[in-house]
N, C-alpha and C. Protein backbone atom coordinates (compact mmCIF):
# COMPACT_ATOMS: atom_id res chain seq x y z
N UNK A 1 -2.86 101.64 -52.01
CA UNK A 1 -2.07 102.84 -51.74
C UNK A 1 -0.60 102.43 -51.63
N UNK A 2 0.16 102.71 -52.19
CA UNK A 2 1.62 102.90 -52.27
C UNK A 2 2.75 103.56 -51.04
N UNK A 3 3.56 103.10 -51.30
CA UNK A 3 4.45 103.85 -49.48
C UNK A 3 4.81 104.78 -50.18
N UNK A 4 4.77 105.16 -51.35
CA UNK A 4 5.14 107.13 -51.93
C UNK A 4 4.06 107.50 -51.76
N UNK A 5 2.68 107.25 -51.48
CA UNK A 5 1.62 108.40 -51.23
C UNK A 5 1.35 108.20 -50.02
N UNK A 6 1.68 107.28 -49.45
CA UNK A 6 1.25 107.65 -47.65
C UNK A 6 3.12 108.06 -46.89
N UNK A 7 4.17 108.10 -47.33
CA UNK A 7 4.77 108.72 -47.10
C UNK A 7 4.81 110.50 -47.93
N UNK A 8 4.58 110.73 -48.55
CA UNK A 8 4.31 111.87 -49.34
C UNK A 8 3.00 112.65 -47.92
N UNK A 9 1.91 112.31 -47.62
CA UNK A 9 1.00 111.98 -46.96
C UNK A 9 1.48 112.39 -45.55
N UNK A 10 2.19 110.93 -44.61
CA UNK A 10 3.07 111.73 -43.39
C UNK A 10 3.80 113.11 -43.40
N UNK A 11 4.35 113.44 -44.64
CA UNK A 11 5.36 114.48 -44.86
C UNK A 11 4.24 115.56 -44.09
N UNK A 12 3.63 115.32 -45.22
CA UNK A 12 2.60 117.06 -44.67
C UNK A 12 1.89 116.81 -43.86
N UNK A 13 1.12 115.60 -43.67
CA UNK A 13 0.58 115.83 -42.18
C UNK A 13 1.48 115.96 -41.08
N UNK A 14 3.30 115.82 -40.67
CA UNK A 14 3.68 116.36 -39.98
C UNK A 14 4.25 118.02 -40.00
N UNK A 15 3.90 118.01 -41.33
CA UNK A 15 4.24 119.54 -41.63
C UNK A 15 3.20 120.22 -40.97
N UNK A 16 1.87 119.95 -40.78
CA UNK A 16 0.71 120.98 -40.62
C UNK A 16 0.36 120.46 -39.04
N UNK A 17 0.77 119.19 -38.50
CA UNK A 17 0.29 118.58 -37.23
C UNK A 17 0.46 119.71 -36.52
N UNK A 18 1.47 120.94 -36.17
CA UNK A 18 1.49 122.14 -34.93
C UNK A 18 -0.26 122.45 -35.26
N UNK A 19 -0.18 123.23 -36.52
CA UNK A 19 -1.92 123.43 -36.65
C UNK A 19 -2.93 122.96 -37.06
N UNK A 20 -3.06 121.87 -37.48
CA UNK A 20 -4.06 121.02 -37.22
C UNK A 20 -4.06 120.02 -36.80
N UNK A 21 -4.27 119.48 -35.45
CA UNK A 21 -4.79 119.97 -34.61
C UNK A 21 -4.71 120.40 -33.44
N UNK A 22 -3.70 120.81 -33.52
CA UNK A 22 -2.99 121.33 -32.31
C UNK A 22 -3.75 122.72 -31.68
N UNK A 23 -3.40 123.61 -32.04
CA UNK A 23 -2.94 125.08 -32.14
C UNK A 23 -4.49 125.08 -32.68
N UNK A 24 -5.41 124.72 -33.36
CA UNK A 24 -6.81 125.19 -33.65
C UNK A 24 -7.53 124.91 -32.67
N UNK A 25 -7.30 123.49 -32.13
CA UNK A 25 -7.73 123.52 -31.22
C UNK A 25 -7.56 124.06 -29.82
N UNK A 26 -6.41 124.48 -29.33
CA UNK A 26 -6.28 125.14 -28.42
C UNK A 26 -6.58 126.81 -28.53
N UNK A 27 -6.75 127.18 -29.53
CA UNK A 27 -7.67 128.26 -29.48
C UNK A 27 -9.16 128.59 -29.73
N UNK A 28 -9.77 127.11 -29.78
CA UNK A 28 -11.00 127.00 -29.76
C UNK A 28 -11.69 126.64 -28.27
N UNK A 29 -10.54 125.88 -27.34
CA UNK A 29 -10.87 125.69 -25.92
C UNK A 29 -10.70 126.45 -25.20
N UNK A 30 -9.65 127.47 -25.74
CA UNK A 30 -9.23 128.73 -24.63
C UNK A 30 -9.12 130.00 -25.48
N UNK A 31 -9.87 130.19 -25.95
CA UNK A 31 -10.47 131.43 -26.95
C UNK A 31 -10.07 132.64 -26.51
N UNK A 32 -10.50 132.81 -24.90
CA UNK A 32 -10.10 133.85 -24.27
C UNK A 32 -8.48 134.25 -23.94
N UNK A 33 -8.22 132.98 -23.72
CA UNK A 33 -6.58 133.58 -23.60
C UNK A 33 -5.94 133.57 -24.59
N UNK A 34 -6.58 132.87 -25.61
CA UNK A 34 -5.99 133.31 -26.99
C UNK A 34 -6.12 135.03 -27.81
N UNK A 35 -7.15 135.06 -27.19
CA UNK A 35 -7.26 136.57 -27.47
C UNK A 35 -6.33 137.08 -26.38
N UNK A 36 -6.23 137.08 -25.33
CA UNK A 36 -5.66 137.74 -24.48
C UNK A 36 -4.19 137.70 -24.71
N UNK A 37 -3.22 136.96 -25.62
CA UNK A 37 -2.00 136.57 -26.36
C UNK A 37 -2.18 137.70 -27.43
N UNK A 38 -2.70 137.49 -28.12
CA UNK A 38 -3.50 138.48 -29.10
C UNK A 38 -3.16 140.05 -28.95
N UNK A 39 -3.46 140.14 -28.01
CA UNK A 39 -4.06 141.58 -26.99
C UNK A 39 -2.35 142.47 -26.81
N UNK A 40 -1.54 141.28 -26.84
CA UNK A 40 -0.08 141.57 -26.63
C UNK A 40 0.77 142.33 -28.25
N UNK A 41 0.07 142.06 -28.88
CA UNK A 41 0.58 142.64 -30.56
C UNK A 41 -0.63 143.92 -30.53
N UNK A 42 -1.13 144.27 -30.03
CA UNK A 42 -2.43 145.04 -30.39
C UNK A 42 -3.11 145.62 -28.96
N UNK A 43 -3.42 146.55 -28.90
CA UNK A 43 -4.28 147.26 -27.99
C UNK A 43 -5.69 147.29 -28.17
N UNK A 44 -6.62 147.30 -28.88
CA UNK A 44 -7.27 147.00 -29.58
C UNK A 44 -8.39 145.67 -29.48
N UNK A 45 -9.29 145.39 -28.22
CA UNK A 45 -9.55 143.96 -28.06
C UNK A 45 -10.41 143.20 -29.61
N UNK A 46 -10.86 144.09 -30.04
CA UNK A 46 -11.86 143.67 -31.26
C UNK A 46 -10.81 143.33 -32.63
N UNK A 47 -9.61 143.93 -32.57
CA UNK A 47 -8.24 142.91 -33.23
C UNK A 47 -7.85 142.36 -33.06
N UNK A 48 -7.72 142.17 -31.71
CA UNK A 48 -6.98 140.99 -31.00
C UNK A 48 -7.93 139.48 -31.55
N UNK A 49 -9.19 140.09 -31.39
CA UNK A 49 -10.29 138.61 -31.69
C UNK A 49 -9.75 138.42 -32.76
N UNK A 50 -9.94 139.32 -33.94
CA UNK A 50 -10.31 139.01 -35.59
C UNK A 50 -9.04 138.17 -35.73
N UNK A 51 -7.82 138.74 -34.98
CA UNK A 51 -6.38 138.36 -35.44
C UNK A 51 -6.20 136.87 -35.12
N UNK A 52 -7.07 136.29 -33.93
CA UNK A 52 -7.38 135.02 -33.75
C UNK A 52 -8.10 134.37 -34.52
N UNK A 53 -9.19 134.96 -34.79
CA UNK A 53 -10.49 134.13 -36.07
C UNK A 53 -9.37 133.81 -37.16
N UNK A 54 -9.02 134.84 -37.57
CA UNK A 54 -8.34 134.74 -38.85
C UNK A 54 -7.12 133.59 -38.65
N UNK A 55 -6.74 133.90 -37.49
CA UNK A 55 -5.60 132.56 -37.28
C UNK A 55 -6.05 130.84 -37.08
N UNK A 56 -6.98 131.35 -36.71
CA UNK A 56 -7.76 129.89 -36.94
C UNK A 56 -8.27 129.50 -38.10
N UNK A 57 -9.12 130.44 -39.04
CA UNK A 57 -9.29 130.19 -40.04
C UNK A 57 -7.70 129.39 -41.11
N UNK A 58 -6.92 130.34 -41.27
CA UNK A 58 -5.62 129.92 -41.66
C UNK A 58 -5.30 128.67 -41.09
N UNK A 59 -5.45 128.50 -40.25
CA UNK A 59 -5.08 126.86 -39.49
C UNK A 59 -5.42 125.88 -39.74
N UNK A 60 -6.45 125.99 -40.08
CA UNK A 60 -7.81 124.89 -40.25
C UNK A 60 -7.32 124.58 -41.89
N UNK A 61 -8.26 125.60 -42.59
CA UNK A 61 -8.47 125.73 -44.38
C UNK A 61 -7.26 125.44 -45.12
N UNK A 62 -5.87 126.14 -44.35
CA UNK A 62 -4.55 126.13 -45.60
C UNK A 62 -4.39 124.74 -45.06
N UNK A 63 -4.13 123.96 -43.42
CA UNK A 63 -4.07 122.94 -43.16
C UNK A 63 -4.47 121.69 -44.30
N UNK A 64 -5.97 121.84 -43.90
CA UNK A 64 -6.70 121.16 -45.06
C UNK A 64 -6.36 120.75 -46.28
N UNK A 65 -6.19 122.04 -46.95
CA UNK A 65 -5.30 122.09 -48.16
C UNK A 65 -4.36 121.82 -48.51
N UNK A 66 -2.88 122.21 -47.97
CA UNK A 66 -2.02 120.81 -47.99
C UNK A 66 -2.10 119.61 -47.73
N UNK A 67 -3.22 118.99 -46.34
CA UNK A 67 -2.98 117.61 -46.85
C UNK A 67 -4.03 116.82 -47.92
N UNK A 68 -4.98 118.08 -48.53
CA UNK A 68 -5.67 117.04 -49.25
C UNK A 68 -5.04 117.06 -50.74
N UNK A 69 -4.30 118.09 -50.96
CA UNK A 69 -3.57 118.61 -52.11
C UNK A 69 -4.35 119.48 -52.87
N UNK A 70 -5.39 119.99 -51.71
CA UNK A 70 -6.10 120.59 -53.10
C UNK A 70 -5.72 122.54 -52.68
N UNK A 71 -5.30 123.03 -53.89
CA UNK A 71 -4.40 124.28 -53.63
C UNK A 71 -3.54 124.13 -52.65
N UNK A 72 -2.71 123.23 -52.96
CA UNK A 72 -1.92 122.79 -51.56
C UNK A 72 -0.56 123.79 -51.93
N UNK A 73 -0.15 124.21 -52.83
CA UNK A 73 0.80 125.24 -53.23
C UNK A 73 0.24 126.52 -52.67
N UNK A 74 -0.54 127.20 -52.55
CA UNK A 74 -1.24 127.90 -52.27
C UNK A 74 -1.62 128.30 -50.85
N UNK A 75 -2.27 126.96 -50.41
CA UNK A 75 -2.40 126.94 -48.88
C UNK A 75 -0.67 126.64 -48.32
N UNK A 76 0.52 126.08 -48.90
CA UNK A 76 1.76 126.32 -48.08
C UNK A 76 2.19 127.45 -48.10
N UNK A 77 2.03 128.39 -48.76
CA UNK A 77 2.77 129.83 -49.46
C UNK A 77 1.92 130.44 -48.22
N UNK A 78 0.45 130.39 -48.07
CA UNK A 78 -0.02 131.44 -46.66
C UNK A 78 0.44 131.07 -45.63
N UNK A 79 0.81 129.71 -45.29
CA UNK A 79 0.59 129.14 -43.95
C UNK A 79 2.43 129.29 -43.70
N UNK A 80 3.39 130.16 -45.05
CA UNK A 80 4.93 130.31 -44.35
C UNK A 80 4.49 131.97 -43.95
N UNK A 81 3.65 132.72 -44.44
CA UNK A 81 3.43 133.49 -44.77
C UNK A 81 2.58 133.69 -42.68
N UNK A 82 1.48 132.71 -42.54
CA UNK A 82 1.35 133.15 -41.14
C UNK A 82 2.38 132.54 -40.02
N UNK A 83 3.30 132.01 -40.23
CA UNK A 83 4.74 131.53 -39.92
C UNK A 83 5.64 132.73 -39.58
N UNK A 84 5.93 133.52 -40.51
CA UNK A 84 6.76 134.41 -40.30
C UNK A 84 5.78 135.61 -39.87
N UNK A 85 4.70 135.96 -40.01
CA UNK A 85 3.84 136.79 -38.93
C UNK A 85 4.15 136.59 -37.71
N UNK A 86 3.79 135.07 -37.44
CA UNK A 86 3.38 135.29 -35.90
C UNK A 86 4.79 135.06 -35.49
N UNK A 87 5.81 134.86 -35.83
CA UNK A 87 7.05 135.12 -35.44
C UNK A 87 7.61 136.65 -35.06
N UNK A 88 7.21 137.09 -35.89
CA UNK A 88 7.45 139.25 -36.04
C UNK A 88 6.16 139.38 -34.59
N UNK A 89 5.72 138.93 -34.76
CA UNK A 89 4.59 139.91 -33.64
C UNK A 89 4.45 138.93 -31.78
N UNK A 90 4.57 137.66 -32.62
CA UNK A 90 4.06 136.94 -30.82
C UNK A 90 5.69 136.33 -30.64
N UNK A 91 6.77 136.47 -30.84
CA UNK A 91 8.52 135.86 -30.45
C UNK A 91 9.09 137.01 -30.83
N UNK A 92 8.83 138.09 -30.04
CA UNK A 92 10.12 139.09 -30.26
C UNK A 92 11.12 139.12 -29.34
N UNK A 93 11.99 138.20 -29.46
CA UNK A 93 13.25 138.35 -28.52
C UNK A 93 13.93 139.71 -28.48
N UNK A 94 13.70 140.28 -29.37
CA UNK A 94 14.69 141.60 -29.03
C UNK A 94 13.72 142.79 -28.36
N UNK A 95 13.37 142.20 -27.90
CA UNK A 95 12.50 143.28 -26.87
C UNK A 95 12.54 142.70 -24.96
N UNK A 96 13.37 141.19 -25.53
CA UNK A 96 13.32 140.71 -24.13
C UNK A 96 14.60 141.50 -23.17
N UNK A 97 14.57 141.76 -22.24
CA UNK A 97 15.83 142.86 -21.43
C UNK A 97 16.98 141.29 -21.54
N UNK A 98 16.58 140.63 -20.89
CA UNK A 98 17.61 139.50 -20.21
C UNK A 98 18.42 138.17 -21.62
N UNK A 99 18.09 139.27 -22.93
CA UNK A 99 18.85 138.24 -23.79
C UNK A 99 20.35 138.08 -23.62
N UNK A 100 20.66 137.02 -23.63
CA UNK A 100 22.31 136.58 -23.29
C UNK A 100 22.53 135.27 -23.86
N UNK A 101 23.68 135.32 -24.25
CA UNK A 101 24.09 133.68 -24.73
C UNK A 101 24.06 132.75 -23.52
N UNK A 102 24.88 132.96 -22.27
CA UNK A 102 24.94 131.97 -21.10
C UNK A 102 24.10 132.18 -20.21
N UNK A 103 24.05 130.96 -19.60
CA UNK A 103 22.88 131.39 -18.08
C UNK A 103 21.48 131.06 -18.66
N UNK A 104 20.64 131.12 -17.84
CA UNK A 104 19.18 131.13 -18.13
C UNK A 104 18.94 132.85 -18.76
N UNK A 105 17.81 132.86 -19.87
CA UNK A 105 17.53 133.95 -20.94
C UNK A 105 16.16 133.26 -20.81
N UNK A 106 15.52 134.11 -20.52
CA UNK A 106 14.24 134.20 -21.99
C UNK A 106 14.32 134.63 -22.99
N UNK A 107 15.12 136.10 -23.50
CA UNK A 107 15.09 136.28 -24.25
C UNK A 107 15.67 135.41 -25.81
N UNK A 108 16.49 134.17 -24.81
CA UNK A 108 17.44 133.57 -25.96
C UNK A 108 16.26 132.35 -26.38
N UNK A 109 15.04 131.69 -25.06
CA UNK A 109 14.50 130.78 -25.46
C UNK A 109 13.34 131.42 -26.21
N UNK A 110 12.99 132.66 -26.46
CA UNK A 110 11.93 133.04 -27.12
C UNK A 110 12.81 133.26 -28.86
N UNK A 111 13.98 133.37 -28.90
CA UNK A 111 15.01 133.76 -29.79
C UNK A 111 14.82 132.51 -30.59
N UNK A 112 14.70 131.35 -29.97
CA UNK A 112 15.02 129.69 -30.66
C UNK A 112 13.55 129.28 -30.79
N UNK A 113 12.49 130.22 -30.20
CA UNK A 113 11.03 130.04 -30.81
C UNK A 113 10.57 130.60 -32.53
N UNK A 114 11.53 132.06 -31.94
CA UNK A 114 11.53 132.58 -33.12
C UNK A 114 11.93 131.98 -35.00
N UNK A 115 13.20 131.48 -34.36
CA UNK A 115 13.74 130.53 -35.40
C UNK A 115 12.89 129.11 -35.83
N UNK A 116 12.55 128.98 -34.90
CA UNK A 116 11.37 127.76 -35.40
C UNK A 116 10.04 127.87 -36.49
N UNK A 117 10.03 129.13 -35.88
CA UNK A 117 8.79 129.57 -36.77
C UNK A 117 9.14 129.79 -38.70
N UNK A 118 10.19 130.27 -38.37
CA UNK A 118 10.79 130.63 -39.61
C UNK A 118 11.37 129.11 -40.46
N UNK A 119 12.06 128.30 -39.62
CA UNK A 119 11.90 126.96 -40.07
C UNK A 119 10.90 126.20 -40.36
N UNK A 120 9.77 126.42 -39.64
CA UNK A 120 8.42 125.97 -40.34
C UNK A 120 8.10 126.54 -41.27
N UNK A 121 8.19 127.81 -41.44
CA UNK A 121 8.29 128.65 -42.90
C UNK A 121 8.47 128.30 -43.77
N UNK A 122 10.04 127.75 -43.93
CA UNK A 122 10.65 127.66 -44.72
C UNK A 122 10.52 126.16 -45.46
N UNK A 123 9.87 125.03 -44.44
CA UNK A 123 9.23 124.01 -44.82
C UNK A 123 7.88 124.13 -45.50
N UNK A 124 7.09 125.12 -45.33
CA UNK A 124 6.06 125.52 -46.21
C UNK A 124 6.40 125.78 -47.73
N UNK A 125 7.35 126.41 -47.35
CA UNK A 125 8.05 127.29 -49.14
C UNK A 125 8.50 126.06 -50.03
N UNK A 126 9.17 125.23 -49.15
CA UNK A 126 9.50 124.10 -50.15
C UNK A 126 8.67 123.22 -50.38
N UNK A 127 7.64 123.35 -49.84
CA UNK A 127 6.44 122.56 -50.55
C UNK A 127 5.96 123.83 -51.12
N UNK A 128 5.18 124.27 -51.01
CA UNK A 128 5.01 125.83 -52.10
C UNK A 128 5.78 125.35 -53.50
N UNK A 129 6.70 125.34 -53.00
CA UNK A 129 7.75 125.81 -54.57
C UNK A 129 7.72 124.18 -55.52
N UNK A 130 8.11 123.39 -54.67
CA UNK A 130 8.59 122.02 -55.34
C UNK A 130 7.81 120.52 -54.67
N UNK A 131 7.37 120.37 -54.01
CA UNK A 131 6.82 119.00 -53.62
C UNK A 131 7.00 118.79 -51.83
N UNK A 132 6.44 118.14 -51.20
CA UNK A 132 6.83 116.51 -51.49
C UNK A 132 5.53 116.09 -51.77
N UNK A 133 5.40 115.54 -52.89
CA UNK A 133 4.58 114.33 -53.46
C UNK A 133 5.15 112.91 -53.88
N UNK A 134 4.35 111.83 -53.88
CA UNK A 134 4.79 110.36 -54.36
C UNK A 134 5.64 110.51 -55.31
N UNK A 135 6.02 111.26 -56.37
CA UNK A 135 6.57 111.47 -57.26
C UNK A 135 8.34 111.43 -56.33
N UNK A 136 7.93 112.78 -56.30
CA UNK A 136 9.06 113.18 -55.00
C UNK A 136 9.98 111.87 -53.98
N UNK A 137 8.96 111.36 -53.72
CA UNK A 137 8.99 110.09 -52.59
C UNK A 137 9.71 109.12 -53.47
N UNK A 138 9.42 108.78 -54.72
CA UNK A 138 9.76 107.72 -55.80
C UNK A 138 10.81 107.65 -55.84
N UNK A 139 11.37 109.48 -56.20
CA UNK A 139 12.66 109.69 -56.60
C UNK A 139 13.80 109.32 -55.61
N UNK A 140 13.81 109.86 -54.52
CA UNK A 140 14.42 109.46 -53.09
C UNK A 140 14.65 108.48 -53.57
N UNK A 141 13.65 107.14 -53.47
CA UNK A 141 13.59 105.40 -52.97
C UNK A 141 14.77 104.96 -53.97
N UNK A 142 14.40 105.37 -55.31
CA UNK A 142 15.11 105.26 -56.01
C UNK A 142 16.92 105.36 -56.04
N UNK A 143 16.98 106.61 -55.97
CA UNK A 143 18.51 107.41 -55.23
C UNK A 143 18.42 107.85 -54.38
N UNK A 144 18.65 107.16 -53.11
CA UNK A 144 18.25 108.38 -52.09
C UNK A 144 19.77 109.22 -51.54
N UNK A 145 20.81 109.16 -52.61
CA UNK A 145 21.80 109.79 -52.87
C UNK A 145 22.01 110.99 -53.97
N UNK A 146 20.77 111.08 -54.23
CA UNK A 146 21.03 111.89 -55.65
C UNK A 146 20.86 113.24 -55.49
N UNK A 147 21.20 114.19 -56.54
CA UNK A 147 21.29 115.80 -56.06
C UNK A 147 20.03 116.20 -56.88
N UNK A 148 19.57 117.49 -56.17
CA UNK A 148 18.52 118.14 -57.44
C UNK A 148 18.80 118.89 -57.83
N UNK A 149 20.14 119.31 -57.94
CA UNK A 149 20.78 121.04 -58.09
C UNK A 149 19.89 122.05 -57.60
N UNK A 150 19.15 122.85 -56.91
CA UNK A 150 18.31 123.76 -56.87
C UNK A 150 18.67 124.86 -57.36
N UNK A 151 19.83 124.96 -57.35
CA UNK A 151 19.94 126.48 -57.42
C UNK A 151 20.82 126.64 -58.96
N UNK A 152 21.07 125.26 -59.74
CA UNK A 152 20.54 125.21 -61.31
C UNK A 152 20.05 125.85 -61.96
N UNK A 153 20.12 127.16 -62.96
CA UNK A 153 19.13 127.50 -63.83
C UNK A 153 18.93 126.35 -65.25
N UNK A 154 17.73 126.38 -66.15
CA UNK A 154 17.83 125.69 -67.20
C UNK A 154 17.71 126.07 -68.16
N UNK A 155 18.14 125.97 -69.45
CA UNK A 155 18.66 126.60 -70.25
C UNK A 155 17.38 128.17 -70.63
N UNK A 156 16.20 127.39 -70.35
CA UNK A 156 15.15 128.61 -70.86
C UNK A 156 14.91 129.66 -69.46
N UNK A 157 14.97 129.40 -68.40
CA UNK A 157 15.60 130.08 -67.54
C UNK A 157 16.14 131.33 -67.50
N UNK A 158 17.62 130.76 -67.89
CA UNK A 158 18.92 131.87 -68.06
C UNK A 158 18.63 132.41 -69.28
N UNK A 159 17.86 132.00 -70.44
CA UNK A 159 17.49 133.18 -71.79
C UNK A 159 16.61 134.34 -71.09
N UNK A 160 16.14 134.20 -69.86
CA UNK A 160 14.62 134.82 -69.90
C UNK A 160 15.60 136.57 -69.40
């Protein structure tokens, strides 16, 4: 094994480490108060469950899937996708009364939860969209000064 596939490898297993095994497992030991978190987006106790099953399911399976690579584009695209969910429904700072820039806030530390989530997001998307694989990893070692232009179109691109 090569240091581009077990660094390629670390990448996403620290990408997915919050949920697997974190976060699956803590809603497999405390089920109930995970529903009862749940219970806070929803009135509804029999949604509150499913909204957990299903979050575990997602945790586990897309987990999986990025690090084994298999639909790993696929499993990152849901898992920014339950990223920015549970950001909209379980970190709504703007519902907190006491948001303020100075002083102690909850509303500002649920505000910088919020943003996290969306940064994990957004680390999903770029694996979604483009890598990191050994390939990826190669290129770095190689230049680890070099640009990728992203926001580049290429010539068949800009015809379309």
């Amino acid at each position: 094994m090569t240091i581009e596939v077990l660094a390629a490898f670390a990448a996403r297993a620290w990408l997915v480490l919050l949920f697997l095994p974190f976060s699956a497992l803590d809603k497999i030991l405390n089920f109930r108060a995970a529903v009862g978190q749940a219970g806070q987006a929803t009135a509804s106790r029999l949604l509150a469950t499913a909204l957990i099953l299903i979050g575990l399911f997602v945790e586990v399976v897309m987990s999986l899937g990025v690090l084994t690579g298999i639909a790993d584009r696929f499993a990152a695209f849901v898992l920014a996708g339950y990223c920015a969910v549970t950001a909209l429904l379980w970190k709504p700072f703007w519902r907190k009364p006491d948001f303020r820039l100075r002083g102690p806030s909850e509303g500002r530390e649920t505000f910088w939860d919020f943003l996290k989530n969306f940064a994990v997001a957004g680390g999903f998307l770029a694996l979604a969209w483009s890598g990191p694989s050994a390939e990826g990893v190669a290129a770095f070692l190689h230049d680890p000064f070099g640009s990728t232009h992203p926001y580049q179109q290429t010539r068949s691109e800009a015809d379309r």
